[in-house]
C-alpha atoms as a PDB file:
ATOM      1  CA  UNK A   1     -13.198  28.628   7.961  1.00  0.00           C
ATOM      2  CA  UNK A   2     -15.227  27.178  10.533  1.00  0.00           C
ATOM      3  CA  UNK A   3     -15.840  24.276   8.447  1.00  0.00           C
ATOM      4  CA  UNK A   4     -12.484  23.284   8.471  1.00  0.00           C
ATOM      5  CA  UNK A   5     -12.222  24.008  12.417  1.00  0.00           C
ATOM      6  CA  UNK A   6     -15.801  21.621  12.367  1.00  0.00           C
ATOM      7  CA  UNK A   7     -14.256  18.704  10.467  1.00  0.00           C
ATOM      8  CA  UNK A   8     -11.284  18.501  11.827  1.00  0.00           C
ATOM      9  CA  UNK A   9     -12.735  18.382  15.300  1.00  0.00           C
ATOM     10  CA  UNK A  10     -14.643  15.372  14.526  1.00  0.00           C
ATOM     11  CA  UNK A  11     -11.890  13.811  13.494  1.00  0.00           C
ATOM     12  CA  UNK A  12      -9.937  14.209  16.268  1.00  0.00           C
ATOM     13  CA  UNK A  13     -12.531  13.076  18.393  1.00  0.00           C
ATOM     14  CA  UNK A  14     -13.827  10.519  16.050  1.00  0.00           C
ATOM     15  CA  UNK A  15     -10.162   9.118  16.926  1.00  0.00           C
ATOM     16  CA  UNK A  16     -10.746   9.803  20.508  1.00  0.00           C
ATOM     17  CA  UNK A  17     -13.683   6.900  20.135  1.00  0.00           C
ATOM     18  CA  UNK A  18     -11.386   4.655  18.182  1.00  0.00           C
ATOM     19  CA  UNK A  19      -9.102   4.550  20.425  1.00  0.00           C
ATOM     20  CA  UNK A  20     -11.474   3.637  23.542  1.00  0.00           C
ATOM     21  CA  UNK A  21     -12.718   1.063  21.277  1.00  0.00           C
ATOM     22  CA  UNK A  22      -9.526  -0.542  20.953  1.00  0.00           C
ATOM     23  CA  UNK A  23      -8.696  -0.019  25.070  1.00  0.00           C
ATOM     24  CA  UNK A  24     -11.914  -2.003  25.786  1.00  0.00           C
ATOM     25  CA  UNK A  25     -11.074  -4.514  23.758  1.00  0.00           C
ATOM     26  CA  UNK A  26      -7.906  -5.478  25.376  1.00  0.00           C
ATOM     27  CA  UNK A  27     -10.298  -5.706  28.714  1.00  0.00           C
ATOM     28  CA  UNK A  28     -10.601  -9.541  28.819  1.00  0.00           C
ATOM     29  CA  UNK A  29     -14.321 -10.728  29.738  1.00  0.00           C
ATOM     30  CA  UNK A  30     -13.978 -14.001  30.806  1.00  0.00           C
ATOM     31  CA  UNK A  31     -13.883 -15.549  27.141  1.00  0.00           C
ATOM     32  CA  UNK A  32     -10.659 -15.682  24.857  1.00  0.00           C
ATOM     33  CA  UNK A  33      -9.538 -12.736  22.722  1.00  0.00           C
ATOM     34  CA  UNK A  34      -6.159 -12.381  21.211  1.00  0.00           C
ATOM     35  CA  UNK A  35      -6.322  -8.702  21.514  1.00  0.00           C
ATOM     36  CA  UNK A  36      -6.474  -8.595  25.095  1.00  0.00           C
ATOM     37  CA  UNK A  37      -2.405  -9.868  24.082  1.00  0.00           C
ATOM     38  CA  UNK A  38      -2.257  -6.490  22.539  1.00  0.00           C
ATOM     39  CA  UNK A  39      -0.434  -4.362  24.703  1.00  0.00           C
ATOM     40  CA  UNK A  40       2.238  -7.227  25.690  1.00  0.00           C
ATOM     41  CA  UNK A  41       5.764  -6.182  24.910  1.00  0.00           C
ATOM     42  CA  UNK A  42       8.182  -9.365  24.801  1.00  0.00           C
ATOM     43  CA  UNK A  43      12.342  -8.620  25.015  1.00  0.00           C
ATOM     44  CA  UNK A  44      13.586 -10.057  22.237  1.00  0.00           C
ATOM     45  CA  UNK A  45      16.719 -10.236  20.079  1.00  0.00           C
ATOM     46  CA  UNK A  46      17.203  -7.364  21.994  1.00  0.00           C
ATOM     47  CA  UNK A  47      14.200  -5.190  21.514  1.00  0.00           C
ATOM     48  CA  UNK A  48      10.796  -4.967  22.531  1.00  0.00           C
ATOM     49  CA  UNK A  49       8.588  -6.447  20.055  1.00  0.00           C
ATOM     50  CA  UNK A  50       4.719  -6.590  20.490  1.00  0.00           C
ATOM     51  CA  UNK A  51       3.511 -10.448  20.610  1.00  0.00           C
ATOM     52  CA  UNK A  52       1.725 -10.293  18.152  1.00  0.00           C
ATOM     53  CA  UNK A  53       5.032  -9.845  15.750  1.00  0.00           C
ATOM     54  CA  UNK A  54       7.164 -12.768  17.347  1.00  0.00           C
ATOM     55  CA  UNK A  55       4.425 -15.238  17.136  1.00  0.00           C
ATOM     56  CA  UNK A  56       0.392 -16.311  15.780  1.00  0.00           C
ATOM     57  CA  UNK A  57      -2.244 -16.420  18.297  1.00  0.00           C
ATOM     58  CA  UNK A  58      -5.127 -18.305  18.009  1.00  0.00           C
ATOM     59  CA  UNK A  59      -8.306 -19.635  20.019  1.00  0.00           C
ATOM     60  CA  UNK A  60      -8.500 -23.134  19.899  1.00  0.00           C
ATOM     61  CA  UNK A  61     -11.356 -23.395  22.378  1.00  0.00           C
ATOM     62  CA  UNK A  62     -13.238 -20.757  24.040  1.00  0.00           C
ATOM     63  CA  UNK A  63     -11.284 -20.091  26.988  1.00  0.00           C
ATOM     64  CA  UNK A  64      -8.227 -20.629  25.740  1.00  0.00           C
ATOM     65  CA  UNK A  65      -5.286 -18.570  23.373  1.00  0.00           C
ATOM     66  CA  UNK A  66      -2.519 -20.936  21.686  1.00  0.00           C
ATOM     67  CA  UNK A  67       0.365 -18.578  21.005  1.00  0.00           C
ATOM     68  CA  UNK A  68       2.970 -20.173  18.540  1.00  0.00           C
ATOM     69  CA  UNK A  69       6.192 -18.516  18.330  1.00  0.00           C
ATOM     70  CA  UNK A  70       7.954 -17.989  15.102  1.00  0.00           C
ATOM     71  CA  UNK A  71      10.950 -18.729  16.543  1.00  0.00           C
ATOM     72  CA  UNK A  72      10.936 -21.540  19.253  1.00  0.00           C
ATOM     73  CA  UNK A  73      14.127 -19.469  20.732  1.00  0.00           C
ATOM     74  CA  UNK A  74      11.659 -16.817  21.970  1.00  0.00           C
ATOM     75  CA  UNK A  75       9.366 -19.025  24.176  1.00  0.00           C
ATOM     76  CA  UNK A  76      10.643 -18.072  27.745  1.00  0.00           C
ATOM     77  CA  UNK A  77      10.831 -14.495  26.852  1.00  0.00           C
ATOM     78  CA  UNK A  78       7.142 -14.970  25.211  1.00  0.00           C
ATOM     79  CA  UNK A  79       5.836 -16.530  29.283  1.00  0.00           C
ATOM     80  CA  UNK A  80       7.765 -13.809  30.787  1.00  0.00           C
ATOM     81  CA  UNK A  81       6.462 -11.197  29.261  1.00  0.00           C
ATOM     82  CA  UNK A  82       3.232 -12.470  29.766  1.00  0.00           C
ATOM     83  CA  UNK A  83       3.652 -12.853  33.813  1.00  0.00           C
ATOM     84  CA  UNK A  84       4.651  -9.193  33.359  1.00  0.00           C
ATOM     85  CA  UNK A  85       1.667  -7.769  31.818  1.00  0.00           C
ATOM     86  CA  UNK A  86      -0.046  -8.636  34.672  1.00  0.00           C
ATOM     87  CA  UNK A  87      -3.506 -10.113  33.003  1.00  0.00           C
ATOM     88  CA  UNK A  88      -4.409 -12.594  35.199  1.00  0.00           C
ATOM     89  CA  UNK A  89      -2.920 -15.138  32.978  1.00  0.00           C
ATOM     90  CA  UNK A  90      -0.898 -18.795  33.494  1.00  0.00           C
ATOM     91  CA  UNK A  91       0.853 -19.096  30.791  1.00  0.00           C
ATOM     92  CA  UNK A  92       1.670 -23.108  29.955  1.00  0.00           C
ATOM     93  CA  UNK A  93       5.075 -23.388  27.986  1.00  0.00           C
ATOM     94  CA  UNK A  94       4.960 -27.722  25.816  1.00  0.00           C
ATOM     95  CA  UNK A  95       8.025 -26.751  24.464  1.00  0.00           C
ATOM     96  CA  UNK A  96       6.623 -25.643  21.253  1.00  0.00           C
ATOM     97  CA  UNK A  97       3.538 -23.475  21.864  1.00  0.00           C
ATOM     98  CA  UNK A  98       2.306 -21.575  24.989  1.00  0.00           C
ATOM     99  CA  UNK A  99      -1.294 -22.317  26.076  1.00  0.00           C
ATOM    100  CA  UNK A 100      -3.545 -19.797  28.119  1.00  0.00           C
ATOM    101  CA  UNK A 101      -6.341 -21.318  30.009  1.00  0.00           C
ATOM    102  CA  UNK A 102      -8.468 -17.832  30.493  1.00  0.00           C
ATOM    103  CA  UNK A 103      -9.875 -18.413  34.109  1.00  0.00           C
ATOM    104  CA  UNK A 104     -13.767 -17.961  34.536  1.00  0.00           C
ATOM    105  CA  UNK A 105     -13.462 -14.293  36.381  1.00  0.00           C
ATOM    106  CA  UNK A 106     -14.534 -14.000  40.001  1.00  0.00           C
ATOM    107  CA  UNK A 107     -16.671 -11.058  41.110  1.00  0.00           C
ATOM    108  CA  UNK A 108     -14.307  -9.028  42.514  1.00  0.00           C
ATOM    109  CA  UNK A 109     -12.230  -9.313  39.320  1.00  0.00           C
ATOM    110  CA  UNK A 110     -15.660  -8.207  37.355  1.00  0.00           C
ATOM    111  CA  UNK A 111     -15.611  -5.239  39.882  1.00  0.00           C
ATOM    112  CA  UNK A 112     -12.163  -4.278  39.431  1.00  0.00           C
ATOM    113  CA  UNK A 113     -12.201  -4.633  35.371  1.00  0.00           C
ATOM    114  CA  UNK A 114     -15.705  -1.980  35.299  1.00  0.00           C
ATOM    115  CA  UNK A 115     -13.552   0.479  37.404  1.00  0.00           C
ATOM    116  CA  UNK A 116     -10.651   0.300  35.272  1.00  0.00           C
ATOM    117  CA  UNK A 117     -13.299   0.706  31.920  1.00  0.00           C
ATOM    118  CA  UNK A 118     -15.103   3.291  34.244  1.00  0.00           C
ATOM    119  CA  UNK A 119     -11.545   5.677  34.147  1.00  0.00           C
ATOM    120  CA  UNK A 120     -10.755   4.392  30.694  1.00  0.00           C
ATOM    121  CA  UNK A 121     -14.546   6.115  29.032  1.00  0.00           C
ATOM    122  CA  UNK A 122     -13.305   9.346  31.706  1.00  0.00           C
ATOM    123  CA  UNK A 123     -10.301   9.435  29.912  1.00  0.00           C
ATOM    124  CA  UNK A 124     -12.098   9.372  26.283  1.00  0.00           C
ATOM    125  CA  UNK A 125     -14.371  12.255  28.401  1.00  0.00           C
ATOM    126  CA  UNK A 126     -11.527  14.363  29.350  1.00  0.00           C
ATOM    127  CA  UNK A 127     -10.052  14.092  25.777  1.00  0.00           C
ATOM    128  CA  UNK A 128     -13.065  15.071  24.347  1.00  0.00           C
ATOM    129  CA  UNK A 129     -13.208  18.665  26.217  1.00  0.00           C
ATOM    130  CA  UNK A 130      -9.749  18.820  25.531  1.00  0.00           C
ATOM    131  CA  UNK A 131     -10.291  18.808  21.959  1.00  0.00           C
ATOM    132  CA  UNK A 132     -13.839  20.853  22.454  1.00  0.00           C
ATOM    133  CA  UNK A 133     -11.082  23.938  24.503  1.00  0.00           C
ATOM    134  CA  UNK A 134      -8.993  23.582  21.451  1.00  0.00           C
ATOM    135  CA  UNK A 135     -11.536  24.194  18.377  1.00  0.00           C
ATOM    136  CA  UNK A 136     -13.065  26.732  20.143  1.00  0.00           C
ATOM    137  CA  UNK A 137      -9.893  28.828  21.318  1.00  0.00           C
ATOM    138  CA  UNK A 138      -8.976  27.848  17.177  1.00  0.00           C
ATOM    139  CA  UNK A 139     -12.161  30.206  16.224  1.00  0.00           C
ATOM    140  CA  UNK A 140     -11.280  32.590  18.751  1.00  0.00           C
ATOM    141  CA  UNK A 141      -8.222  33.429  16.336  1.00  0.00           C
ATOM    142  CA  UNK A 142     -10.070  34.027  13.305  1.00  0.00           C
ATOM    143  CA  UNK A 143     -10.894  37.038  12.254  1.00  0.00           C
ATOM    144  CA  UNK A 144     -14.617  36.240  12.784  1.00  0.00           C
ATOM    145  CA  UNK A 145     -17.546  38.192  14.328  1.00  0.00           C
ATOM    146  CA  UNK A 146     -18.978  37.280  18.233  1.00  0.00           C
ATOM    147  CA  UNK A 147     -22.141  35.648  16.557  1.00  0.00           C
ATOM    148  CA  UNK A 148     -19.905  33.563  14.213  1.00  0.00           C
ATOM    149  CA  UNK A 149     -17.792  32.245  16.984  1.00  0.00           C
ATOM    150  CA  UNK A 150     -20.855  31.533  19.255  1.00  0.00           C
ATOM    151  CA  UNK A 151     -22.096  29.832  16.404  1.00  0.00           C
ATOM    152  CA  UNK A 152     -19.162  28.060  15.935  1.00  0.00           C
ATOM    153  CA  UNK A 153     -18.745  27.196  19.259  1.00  0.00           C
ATOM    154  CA  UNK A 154     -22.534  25.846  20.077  1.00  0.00           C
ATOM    155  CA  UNK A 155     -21.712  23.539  17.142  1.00  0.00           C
ATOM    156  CA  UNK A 156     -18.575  22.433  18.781  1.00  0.00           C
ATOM    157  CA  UNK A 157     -20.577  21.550  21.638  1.00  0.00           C
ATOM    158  CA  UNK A 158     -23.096  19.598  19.967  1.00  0.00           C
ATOM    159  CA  UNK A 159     -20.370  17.236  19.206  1.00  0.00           C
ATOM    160  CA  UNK A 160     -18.816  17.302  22.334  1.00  0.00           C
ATOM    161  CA  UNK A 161     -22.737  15.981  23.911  1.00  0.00           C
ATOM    162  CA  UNK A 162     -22.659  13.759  20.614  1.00  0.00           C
ATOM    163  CA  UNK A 163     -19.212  11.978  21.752  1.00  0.00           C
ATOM    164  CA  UNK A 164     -20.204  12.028  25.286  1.00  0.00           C
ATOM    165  CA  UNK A 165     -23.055  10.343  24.455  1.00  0.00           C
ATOM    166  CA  UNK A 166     -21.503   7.451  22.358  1.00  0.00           C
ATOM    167  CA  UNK A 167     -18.530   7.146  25.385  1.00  0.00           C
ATOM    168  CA  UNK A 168     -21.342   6.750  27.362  1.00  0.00           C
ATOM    169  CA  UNK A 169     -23.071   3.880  24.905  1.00  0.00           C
ATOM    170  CA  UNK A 170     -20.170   1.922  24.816  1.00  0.00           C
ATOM    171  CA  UNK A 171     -19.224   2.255  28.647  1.00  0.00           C
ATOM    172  CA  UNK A 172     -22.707   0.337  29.223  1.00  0.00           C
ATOM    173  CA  UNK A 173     -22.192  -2.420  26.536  1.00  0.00           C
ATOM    174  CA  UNK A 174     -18.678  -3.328  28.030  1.00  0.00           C
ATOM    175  CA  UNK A 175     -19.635  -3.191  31.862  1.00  0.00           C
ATOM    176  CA  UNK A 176     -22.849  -5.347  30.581  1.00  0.00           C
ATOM    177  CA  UNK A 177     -20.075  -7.578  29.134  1.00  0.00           C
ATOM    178  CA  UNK A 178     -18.010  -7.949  32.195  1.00  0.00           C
ATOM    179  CA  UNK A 179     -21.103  -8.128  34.716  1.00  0.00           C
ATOM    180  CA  UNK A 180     -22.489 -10.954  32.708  1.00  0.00           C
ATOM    181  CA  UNK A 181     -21.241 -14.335  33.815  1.00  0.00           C
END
């Protein structure tokens, strides 16, 4: 039984890691990367539709994200939705494509970018002993012996120092990232 409480535990938080992985990669720094598009929602044909699904987005040169819409229609709702998102990004509308000249980021944006990573890794954190409250109040309920659950527990809390430790690992890479110009 505690196997099960085990493996499923490092799942969860092997998800927990996934998904800072995939938050730090929408953190733009300085160079182009369609996924920092990611979490941009554009209003269209009536629904919100990530950007990704009304149009391709490439890198043409390396500060710079060519977004071609498959629908020429959906252009102005594309640049809007952009200006909404709040990146930091112009957005330059030919008519046909929409071109993103990725500005060279100024040290107080550097600053500002390593906080927000800063509370995004504290977030993975705070997940983490969520999850580490959970498996342990899960062997609590079985119909274990003390030495069992303490067992169990100390386990749990290897992982949770295991996790920690790889938040911690790629906290440093990404602020190394941003604080390199």
């Amino acid at each position: 039984m505690n196997q099960e409480i085990l493996k499923d535990t490092s799942a969860k938080m092997d998800k927990t890691i996934e998904n800072l992985e995939k938050r730090f990669k929408t953190v733009r720094a300085g160079r182009a990367n369609p996924s920092s598009l990611e979490g941009v929602l554009v209003n269209c044909y009536g629904m919100m539709m990530p950007i990704n699904q009304v149009g391709t987005i490439s890198v043409p040169e390396a500060r710079q994200l060519l977004i071609k819409p498959f629908d020429r229609s959906t252009l102005g709702a594309i640049e809007k939705a952009i200006f909404e998102a709040n990146l930091g990004y112009t957005p330059n509308n030919d008519g046909e494509t929409i071109r993103i000249i990725i500005p060279p980021l100024t040290e107080e944006r550097r600053k500002e970018l390593t906080k927000q990573v800063k509370a995004m890794a504290e977030e993975a954190k705070v997940s983490i002993r969520n999850i580490r409250h959970d498996a342990i109040e899960e062997l609590e309920r079985q119909e274990i012996s003390e030495d069992d659950i303490k067992r169990g527990s100390s386990d749990v809390q290897d992982y949770v120092n295991k996790y920690n430790k790889k938040i911690e690992e790629l906290l440093k890479e990404k602020e190394e990232e941003l604080l390199n110009v």
